[in-house]
Protein backbone atom coordinates (compact mmCIF):
# COMPACT_ATOMS: atom_id res chain seq x y z
CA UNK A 1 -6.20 92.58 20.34
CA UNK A 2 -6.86 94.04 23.93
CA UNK A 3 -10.38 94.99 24.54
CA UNK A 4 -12.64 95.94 27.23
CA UNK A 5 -15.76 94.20 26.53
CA UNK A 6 -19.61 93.83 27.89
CA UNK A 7 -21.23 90.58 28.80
CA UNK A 8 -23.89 91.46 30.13
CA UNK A 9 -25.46 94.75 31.36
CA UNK A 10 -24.84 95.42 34.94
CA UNK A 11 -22.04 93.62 35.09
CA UNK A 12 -18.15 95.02 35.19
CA UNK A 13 -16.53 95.31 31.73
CA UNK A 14 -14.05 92.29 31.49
CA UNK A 15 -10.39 92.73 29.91
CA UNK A 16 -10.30 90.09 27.08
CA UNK A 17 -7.89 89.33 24.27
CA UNK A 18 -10.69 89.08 21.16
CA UNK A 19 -9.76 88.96 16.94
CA UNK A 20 -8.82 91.98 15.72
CA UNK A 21 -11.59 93.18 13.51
CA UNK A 22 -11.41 93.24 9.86
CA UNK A 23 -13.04 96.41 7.39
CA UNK A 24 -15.82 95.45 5.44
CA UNK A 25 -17.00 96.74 2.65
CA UNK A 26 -17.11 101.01 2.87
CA UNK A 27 -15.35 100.41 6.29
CA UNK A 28 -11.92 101.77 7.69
CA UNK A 29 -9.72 99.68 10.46
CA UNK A 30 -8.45 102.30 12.86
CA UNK A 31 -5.81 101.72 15.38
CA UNK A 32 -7.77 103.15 18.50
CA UNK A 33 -4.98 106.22 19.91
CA UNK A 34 -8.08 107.66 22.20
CA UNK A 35 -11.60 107.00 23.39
CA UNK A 36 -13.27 109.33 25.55
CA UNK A 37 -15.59 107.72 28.43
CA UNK A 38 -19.29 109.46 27.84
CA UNK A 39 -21.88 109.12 30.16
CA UNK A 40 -24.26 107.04 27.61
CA UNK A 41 -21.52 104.32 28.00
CA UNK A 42 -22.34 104.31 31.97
CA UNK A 43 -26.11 104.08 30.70
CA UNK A 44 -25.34 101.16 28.59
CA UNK A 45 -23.22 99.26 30.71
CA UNK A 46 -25.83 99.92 33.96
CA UNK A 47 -28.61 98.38 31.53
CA UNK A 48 -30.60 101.90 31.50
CA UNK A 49 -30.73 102.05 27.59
CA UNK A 50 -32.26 98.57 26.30
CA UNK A 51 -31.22 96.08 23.83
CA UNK A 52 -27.17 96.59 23.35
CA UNK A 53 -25.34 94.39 20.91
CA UNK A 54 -23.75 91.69 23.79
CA UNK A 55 -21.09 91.01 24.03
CA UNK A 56 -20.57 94.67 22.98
CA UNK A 57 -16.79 96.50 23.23
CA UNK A 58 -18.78 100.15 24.66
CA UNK A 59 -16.99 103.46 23.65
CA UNK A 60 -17.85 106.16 20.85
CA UNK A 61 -15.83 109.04 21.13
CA UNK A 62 -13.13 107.51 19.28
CA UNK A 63 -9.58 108.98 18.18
CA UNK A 64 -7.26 107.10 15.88
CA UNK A 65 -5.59 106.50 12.46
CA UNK A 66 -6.79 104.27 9.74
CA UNK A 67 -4.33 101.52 8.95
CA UNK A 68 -6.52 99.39 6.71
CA UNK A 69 -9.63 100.24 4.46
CA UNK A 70 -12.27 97.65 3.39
CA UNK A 71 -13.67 97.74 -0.34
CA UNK A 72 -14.56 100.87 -1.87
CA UNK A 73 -13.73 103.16 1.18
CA UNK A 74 -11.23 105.63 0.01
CA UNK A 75 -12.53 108.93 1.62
CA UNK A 76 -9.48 108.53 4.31
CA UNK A 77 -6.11 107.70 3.35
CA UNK A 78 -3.67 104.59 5.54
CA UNK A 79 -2.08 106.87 8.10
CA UNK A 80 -5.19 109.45 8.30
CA UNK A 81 -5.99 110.65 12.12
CA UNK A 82 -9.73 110.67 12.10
CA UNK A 83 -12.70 110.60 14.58
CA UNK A 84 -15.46 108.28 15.25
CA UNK A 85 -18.81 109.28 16.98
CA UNK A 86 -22.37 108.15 18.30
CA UNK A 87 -23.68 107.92 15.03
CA UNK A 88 -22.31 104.79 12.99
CA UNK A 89 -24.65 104.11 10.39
CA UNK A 90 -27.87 105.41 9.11
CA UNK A 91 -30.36 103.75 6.92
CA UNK A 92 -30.48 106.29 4.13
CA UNK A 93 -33.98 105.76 2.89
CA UNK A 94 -36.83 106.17 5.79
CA UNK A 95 -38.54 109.19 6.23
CA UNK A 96 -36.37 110.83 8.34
CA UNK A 97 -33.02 110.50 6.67
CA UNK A 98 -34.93 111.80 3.49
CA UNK A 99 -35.86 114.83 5.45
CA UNK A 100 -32.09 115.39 6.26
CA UNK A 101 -32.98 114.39 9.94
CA UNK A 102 -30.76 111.37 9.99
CA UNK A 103 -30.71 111.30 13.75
CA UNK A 104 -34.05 110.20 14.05
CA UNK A 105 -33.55 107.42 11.50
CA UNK A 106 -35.56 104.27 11.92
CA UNK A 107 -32.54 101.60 11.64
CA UNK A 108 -29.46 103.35 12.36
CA UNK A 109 -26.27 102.00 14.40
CA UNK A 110 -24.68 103.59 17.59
CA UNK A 111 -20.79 103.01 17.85
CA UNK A 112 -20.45 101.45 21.62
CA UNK A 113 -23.99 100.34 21.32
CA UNK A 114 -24.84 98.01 18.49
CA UNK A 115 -21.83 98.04 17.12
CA UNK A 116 -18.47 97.71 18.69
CA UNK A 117 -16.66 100.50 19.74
CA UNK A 118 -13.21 101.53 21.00
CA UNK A 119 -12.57 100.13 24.67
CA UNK A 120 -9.54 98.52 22.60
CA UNK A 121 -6.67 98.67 20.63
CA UNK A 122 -8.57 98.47 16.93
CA UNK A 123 -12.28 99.41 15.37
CA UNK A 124 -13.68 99.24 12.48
CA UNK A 125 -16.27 101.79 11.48
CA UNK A 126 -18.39 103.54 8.24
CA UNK A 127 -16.16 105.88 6.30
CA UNK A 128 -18.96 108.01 6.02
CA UNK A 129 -19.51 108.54 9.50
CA UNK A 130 -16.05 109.53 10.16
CA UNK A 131 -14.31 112.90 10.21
CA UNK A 132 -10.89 114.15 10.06
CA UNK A 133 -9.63 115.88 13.40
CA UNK A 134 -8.07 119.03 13.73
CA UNK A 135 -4.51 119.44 13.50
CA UNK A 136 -5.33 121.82 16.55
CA UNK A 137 -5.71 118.69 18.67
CA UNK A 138 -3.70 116.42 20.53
CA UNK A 139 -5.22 112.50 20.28
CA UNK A 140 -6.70 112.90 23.90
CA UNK A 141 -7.76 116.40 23.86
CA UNK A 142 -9.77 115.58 20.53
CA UNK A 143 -11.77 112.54 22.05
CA UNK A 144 -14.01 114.17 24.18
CA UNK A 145 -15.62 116.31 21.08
CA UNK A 146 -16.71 113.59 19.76
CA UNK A 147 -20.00 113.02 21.86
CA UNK A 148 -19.42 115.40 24.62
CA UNK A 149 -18.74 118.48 21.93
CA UNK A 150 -21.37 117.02 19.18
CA UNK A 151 -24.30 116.70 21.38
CA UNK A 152 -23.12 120.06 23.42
CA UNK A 153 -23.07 121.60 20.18
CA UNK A 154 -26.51 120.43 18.65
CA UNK A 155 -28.16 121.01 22.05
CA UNK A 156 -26.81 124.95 21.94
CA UNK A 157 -28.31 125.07 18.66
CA UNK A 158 -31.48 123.90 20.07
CA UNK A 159 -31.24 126.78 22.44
CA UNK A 160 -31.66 129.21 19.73
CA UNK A 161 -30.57 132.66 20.14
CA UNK A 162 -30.77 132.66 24.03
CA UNK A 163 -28.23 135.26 25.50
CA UNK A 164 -28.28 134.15 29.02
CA UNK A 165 -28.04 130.32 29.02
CA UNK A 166 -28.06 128.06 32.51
CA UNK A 167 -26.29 124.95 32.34
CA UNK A 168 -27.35 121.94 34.75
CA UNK A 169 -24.61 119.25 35.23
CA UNK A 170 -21.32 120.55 34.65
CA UNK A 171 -18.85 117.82 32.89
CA UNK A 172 -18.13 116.59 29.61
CA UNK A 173 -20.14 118.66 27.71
CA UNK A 174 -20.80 121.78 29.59
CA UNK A 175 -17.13 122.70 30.05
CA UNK A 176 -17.08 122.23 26.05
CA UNK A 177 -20.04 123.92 25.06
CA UNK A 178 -19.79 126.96 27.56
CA UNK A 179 -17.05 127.98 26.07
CA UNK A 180 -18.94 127.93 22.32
CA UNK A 181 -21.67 129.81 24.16
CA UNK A 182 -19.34 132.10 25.76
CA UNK A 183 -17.28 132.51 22.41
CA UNK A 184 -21.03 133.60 20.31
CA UNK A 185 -21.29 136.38 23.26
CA UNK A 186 -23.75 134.49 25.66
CA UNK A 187 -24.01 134.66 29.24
CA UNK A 188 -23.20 130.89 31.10
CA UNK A 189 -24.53 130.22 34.59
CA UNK A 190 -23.66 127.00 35.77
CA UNK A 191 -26.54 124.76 38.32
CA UNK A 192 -23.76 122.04 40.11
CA UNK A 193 -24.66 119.26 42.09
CA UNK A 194 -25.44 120.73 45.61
CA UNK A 195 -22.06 120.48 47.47
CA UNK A 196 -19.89 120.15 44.34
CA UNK A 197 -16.86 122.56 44.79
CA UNK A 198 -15.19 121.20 42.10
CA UNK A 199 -17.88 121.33 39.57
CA UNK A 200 -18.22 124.97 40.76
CA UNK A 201 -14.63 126.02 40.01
CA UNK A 202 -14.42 124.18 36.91
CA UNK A 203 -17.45 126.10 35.69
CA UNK A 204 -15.73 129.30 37.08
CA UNK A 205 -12.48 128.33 35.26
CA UNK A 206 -14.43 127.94 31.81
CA UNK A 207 -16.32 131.01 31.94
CA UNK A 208 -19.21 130.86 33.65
CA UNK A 209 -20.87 134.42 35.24
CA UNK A 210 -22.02 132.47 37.73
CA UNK A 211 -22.49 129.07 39.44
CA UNK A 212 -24.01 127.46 41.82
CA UNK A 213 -26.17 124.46 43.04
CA UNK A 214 -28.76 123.36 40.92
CA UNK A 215 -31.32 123.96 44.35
CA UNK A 216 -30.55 127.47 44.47
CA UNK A 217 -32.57 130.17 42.67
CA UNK A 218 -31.37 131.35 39.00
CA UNK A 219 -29.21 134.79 39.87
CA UNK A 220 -31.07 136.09 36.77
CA UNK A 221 -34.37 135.11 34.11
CA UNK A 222 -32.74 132.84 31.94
CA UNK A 223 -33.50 133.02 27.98
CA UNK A 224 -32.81 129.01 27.52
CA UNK A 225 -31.61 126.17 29.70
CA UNK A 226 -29.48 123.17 28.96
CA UNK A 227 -29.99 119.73 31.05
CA UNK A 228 -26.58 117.61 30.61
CA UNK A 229 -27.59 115.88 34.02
CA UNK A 230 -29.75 112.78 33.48
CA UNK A 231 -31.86 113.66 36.29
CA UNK A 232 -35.83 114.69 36.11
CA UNK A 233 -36.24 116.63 38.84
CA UNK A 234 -34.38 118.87 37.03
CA UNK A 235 -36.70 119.80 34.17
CA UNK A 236 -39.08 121.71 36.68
CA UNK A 237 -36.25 123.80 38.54
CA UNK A 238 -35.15 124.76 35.08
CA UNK A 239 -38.47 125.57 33.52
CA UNK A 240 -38.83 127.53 36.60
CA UNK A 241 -35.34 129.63 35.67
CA UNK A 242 -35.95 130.60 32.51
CA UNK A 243 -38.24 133.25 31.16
CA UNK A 244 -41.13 133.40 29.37
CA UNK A 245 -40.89 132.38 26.02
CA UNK A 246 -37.56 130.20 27.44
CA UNK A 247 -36.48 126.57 26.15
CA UNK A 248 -35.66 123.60 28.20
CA UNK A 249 -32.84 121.59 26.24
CA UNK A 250 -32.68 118.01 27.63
CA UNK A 251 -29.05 116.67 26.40
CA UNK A 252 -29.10 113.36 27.30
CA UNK A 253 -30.20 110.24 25.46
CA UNK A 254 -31.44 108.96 29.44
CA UNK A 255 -32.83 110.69 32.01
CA UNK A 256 -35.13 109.71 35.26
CA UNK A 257 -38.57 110.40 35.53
CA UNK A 258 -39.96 113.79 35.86
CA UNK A 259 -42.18 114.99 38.09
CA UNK A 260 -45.24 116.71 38.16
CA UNK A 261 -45.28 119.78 37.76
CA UNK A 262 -47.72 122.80 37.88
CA UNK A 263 -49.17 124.26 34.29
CA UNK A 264 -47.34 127.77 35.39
CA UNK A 265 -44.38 126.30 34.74
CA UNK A 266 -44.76 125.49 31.33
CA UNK A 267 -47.12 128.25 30.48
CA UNK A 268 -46.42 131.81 28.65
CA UNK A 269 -44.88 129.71 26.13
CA UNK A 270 -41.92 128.13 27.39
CA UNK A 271 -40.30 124.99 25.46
CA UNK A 272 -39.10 121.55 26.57
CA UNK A 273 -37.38 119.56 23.97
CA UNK A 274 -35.21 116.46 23.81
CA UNK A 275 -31.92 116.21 22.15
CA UNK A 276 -31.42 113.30 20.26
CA UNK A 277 -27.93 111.31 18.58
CA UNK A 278 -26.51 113.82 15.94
CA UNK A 279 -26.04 114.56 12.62
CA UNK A 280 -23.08 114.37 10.38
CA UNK A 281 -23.64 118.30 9.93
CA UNK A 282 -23.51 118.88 13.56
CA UNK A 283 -20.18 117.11 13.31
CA UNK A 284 -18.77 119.01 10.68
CA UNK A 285 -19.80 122.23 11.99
CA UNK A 286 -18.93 121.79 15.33
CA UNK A 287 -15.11 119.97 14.51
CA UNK A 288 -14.42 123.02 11.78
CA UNK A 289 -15.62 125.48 14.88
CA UNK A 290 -13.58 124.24 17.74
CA UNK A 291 -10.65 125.14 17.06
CA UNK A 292 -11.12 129.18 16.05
CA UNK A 293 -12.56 129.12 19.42
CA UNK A 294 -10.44 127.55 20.20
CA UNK A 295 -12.16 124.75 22.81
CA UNK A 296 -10.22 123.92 25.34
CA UNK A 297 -10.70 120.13 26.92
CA UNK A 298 -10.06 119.08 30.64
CA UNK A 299 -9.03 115.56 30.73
CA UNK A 300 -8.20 112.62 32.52
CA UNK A 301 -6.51 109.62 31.11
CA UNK A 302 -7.03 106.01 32.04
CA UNK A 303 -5.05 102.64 30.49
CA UNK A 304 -7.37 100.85 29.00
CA UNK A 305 -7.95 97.97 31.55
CA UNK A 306 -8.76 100.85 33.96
CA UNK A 307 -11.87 101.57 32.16
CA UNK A 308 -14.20 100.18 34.72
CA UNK A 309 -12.47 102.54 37.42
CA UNK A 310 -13.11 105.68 34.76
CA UNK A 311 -16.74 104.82 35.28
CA UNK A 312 -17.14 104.25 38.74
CA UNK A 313 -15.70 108.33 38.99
CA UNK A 314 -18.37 109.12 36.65
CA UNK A 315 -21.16 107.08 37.87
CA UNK A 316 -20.90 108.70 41.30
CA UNK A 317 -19.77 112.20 40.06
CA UNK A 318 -16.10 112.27 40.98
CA UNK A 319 -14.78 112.87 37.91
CA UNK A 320 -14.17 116.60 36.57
CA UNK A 321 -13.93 117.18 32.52
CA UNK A 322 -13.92 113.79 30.63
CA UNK A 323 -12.27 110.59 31.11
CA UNK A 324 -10.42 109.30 28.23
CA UNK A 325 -9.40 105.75 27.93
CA UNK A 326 -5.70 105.16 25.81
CA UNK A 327 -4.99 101.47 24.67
């Protein structure tokens, strides 16, 4: 089969022709009809998140239809269209998975991270960390909920009941989730890149009261803000947004540094939390919500041997909606 495989970080993803993977035991083949381009490939590829399985196929927002199963795996029938995220594999015994927190699990496996993903024609993946898609949904339009809508999703949650909710980077996952906020009658107001006209009118376009650059002074207190921007400098501009009381949601499994900042900031009870992976509840929750929404996904579609270009639009922010990569 065709793949687009990593041979080393910080180096371009090569076109190769490797076997075809067979299903193991509990595991489903899938003939690969989507895979969304997330910004945690960009971080794996770029070296920023340590230790990837090499050579490693990246890609975890996976569409397509099981045409083989491996021993015992009979939760998806041959021919089923299902989805494969972030989250491949979970111990099932440490602490953490016992306290229903599988995304913190101790020995888990990331699809497009240390295990093979879908930069190609075929995967293989866990049955159990697989989900039927939404009849709602075309093969690219369902792609980008994978990881953009599952980690959207879990970091609205972490928001709590906030009614006015600034956004900071708006792509994959803002454009998603603003319309889930927007849908549970919450205010959006959108913090772009400084300059970004696009990003502006795409937040516009999706709901958003208001939006702006992320330099400019929140139009209004904020109850909760979500960072989908791996940048630190961010963290104090939004703890200075929201209110007192307010959470800071950081969305990302990478971000830079971030500064110091004065006590004031944080003080009068205000919240900043990390995001981390996902759970196979936030994927069922979030997959049976999206389409009574219904979410709406902006795309842009790439061959497969194009996936290094798909990258380069993300890496330096030219890219609106999500990128999604058809073999």
């Amino acid at each position: 089969m065709k793949a687009m495989v990593l041979a080393a970080a910080k180096q371009k993803l090569q076109l190769r022709e490797v076997p075809r993977p067979e299903p193991g035991d509990g595991q489903v083949l899938i003939e690969v009809a989507a895979c969304a381009v997330c910004r945690t490939d960009l971080h794996v590829v770029d070296g920023e998140l340590p230790n990837p399985k090499l050579p490693l196929i990246p890609g975890h927002e996976i569409v397509g239809r099981v045409i083989a199963t491996g021993r015992g795996a009979d939760r998806f029938q041959i021919g089923a269209r299902i989805g494969v995220p972030w989250l491949g594999h979970t111990c099932g015994v440490c602490k953490y998975c016992r306290l229903d927190r599988e995304n913190l699990c101790l020995d888990p496996g990331f699809t497009g991270y240390t295990l093979d993903g879908g930069y190609a024609q075929f995967a293989c993946a866990d049955e159990k960390y697989c989900f039927a898609i939404p009849d709602h949904y075309s093969d690219i339009a369902a792609a980008p909920l994978l990881c953009a809508g599952l980690i959207g999703y879990r970091s609205l949650k972490m928001s709590g009941d906030a009614r006015r909710v600034g956004i900071f980077g708006f792509g994959a996952a803002a454009h998603i989730i603003a319309q889930v906020a927007i849908n549970q009658g919450r205010e959006v107001y959108a913090f772009t890149r400084p300059g970004d006209a696009e990003a502006m009118s795409l937040a516009k376009r999706f709901g958003a009261k208001w939006a702006g650059p992320s330099d400019a002074p929140a139009p209004v207190e904020l109850d909760a803000a979500i960072i989908f921007a791996p940048v630190g400098s961010l963290v104090p501009l939004a703890l200075r947004a929201v209110d007192r009381g307010g959470t800071v949601v950081c969305g990302g499994i990478h971000m830079s540094d971030i500064p110091s900042f004065p006590y004031e900031l944080l003080w009068q009870e205000r919240v900043v939390r990390s995001v981390a992976n996902l759970t196979r509840r936030d994927a069922e929750e979030f997959l049976a919500l999206a389409p009574q929404v219904p979410v709406r996904t902006e795309t842009t579609t790439f061959a497969l041997d194009k996936a290094n270009e798909a990258l380069d639009l993300l890496r330096t922010g030219r890219l609106q909606g999500a990128a999604v990569l058809v073999p």
